[in-house]
C-alpha atoms as a PDB file:
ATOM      1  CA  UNK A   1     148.990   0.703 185.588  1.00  0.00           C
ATOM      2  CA  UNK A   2     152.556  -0.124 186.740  1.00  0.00           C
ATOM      3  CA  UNK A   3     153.826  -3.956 185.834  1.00  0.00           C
ATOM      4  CA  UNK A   4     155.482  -4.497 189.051  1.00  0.00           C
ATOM      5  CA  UNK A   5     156.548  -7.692 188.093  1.00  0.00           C
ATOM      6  CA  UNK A   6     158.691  -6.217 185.063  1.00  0.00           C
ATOM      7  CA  UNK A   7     160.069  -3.173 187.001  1.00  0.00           C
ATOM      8  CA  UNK A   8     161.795  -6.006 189.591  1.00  0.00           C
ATOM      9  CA  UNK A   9     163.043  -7.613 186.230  1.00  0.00           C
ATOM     10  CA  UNK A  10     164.447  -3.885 184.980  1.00  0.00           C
ATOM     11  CA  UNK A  11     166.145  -3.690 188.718  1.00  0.00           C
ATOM     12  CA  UNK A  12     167.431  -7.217 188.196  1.00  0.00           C
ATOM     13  CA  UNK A  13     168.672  -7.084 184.767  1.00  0.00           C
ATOM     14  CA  UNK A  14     170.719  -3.502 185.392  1.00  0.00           C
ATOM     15  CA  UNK A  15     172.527  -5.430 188.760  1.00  0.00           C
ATOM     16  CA  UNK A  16     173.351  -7.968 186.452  1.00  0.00           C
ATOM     17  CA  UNK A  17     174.924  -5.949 183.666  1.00  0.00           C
ATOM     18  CA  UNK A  18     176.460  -3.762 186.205  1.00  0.00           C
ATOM     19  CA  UNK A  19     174.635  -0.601 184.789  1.00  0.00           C
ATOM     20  CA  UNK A  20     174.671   1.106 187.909  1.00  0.00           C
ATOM     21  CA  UNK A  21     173.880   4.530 186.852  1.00  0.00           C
ATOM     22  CA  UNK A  22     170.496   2.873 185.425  1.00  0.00           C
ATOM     23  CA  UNK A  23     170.090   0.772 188.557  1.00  0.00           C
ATOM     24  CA  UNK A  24     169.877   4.021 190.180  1.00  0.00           C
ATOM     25  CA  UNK A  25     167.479   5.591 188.274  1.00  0.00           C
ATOM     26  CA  UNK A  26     165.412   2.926 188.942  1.00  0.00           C
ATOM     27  CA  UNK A  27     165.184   3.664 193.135  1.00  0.00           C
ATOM     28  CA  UNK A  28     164.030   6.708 195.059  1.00  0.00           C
ATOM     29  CA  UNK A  29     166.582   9.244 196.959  1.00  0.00           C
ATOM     30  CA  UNK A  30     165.432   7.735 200.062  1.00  0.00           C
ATOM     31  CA  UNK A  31     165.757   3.670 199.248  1.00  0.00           C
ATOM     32  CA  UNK A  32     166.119   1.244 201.820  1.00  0.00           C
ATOM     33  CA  UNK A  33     168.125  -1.588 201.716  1.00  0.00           C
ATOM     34  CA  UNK A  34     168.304  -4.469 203.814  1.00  0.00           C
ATOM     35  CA  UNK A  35     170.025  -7.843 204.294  1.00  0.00           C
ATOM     36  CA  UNK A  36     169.110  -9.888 207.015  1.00  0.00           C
ATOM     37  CA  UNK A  37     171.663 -12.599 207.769  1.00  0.00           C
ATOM     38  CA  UNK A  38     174.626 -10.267 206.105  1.00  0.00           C
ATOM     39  CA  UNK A  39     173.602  -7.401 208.649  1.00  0.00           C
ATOM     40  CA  UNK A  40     173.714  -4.505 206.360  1.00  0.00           C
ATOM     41  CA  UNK A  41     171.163  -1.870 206.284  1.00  0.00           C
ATOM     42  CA  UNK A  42     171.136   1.224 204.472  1.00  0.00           C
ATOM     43  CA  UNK A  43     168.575   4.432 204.153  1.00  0.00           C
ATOM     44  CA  UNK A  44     169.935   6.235 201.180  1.00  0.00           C
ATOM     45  CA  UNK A  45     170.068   5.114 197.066  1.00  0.00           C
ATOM     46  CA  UNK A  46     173.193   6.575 196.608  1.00  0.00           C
ATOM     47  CA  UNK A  47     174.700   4.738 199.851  1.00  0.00           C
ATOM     48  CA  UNK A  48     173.576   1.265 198.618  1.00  0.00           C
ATOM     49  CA  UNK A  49     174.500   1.887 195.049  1.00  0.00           C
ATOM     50  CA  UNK A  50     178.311   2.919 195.794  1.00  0.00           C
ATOM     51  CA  UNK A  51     178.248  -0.587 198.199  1.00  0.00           C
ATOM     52  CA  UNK A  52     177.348  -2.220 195.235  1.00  0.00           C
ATOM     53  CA  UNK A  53     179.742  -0.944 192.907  1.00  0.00           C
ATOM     54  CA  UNK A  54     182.797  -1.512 195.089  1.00  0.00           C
ATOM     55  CA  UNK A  55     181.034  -5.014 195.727  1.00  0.00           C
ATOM     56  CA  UNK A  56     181.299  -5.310 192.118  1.00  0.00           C
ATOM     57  CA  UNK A  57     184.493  -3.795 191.532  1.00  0.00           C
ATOM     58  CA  UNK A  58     186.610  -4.950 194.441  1.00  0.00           C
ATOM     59  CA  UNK A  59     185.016  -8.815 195.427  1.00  0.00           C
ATOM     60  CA  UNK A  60     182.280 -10.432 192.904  1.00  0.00           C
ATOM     61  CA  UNK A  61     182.917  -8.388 189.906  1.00  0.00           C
ATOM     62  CA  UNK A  62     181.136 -12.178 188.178  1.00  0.00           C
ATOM     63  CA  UNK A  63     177.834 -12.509 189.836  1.00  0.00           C
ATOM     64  CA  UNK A  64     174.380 -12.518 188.819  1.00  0.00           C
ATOM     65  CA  UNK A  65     171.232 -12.882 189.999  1.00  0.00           C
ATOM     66  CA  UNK A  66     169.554 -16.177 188.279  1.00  0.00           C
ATOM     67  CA  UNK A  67     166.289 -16.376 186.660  1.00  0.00           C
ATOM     68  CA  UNK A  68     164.236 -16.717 189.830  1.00  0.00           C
ATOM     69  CA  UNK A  69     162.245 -19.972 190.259  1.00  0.00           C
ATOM     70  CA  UNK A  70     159.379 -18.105 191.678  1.00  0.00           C
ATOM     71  CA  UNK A  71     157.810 -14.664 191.642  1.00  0.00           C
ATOM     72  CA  UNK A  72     155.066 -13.551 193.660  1.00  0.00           C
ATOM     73  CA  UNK A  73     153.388 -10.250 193.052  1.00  0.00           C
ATOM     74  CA  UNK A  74     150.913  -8.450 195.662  1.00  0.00           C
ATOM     75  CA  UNK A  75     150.051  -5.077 195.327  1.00  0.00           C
ATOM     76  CA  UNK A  76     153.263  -2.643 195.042  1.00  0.00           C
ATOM     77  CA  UNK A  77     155.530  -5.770 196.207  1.00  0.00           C
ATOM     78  CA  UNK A  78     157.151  -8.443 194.306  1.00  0.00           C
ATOM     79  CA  UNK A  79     159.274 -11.407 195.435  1.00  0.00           C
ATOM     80  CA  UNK A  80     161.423 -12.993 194.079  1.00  0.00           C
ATOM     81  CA  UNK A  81     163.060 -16.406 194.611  1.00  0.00           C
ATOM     82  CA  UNK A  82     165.652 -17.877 193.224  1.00  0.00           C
ATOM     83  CA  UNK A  83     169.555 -17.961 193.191  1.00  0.00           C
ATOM     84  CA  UNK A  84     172.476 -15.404 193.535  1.00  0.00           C
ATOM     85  CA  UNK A  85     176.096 -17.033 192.149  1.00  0.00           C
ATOM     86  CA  UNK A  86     179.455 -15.748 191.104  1.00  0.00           C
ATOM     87  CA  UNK A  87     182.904 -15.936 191.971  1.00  0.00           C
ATOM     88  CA  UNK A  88     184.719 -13.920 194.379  1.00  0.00           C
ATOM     89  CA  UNK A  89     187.701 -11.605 193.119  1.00  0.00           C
ATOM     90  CA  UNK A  90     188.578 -10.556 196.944  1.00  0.00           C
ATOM     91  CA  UNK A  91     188.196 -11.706 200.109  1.00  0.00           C
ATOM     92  CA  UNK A  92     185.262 -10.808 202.133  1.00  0.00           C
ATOM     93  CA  UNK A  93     185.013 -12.363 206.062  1.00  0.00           C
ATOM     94  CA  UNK A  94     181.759 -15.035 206.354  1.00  0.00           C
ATOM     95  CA  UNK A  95     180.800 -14.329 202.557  1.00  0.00           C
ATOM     96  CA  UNK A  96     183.668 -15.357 200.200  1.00  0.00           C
ATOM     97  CA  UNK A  97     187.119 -16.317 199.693  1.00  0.00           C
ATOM     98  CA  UNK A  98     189.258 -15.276 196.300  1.00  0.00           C
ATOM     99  CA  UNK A  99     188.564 -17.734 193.207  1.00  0.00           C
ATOM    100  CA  UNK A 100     185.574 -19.581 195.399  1.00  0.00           C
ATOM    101  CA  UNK A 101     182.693 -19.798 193.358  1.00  0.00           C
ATOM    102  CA  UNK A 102     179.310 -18.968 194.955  1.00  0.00           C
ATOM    103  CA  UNK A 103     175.853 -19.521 194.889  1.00  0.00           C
ATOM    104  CA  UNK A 104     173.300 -18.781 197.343  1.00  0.00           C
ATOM    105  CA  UNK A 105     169.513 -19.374 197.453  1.00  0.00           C
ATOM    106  CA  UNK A 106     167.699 -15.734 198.456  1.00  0.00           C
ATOM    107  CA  UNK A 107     164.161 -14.285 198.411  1.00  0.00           C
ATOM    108  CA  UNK A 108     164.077 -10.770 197.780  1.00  0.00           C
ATOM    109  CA  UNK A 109     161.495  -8.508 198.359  1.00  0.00           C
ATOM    110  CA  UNK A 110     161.103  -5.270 196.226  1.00  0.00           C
ATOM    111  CA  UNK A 111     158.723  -2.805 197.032  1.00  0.00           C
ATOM    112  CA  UNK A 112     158.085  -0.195 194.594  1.00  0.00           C
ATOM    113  CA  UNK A 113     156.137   3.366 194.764  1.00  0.00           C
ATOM    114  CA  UNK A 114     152.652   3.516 192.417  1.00  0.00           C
ATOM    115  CA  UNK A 115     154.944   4.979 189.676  1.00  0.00           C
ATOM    116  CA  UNK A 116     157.286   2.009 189.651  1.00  0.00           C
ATOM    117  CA  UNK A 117     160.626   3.806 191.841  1.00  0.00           C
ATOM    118  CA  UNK A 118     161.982   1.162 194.084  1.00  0.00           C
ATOM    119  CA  UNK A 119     161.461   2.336 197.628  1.00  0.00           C
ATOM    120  CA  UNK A 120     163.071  -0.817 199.425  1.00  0.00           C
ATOM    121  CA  UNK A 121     164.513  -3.601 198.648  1.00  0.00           C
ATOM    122  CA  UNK A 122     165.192  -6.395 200.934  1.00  0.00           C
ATOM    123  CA  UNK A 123     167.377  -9.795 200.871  1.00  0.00           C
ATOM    124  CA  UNK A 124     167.008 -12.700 202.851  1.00  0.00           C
ATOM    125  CA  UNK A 125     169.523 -15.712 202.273  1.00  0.00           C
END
């Protein structure tokens, strides 16, 4: 049976270290990703990954996600509360300005597959 729990945490800790070709192991061909109150919303792994790797790259190449205060676990989905910080390289309109440091509270919602692939993944804050 498939710790759900600790596959968020592998997802987590490759964002963090910026291992993106493990990240994307780590999702189905067909992930979704969404972000509310940012408006983005993508339907393909590789899509989402290359967003985050210019995101990295080009305007928070410092950010992390923090340990999260709370995780909640039903079933195939796992949530996870806590804080996203950094500091912003680049400019980015209604997110960040360069050198401003960051750090926003966010719940995000990872549903995974019965084998433990990352079918969606979904940010709010």
């Amino acid at each position: 049976m498939v710790d759900f729990a600790a596959a968020a945490d592998r997802v987590v800790e490759a964002f963090n270290e910026m291992d993106f070709d493990r990240l994307r192991s780590l999702m189905a061909p067909n992930h979704k990703f969404r972000h509310f109150n940012r408006g983005f919303a993508i339907d393909n792994r590789d899509e989402f990954v290359d967003l985050l790797i210019h995101f990295a790259s080009n305007i928070m190449p410092e950010r992390r996600l923090e340990t999260p205060e709370r995780v909640t676990v039903s079933g195939n989905l796992v949530i996870r509360e806590g804080w996203y910080s950094g500091k912003a390289a680049g400019n980015w309109e209604g997110w960040s300005e360069a050198g401003q440091e960051v750090r926003h509270k966010t719940a995000t919602f990872y549903l995974f597959d019965d084998d433990g692939l990352l079918l969606e993944w979904v940010d709010y804050g």
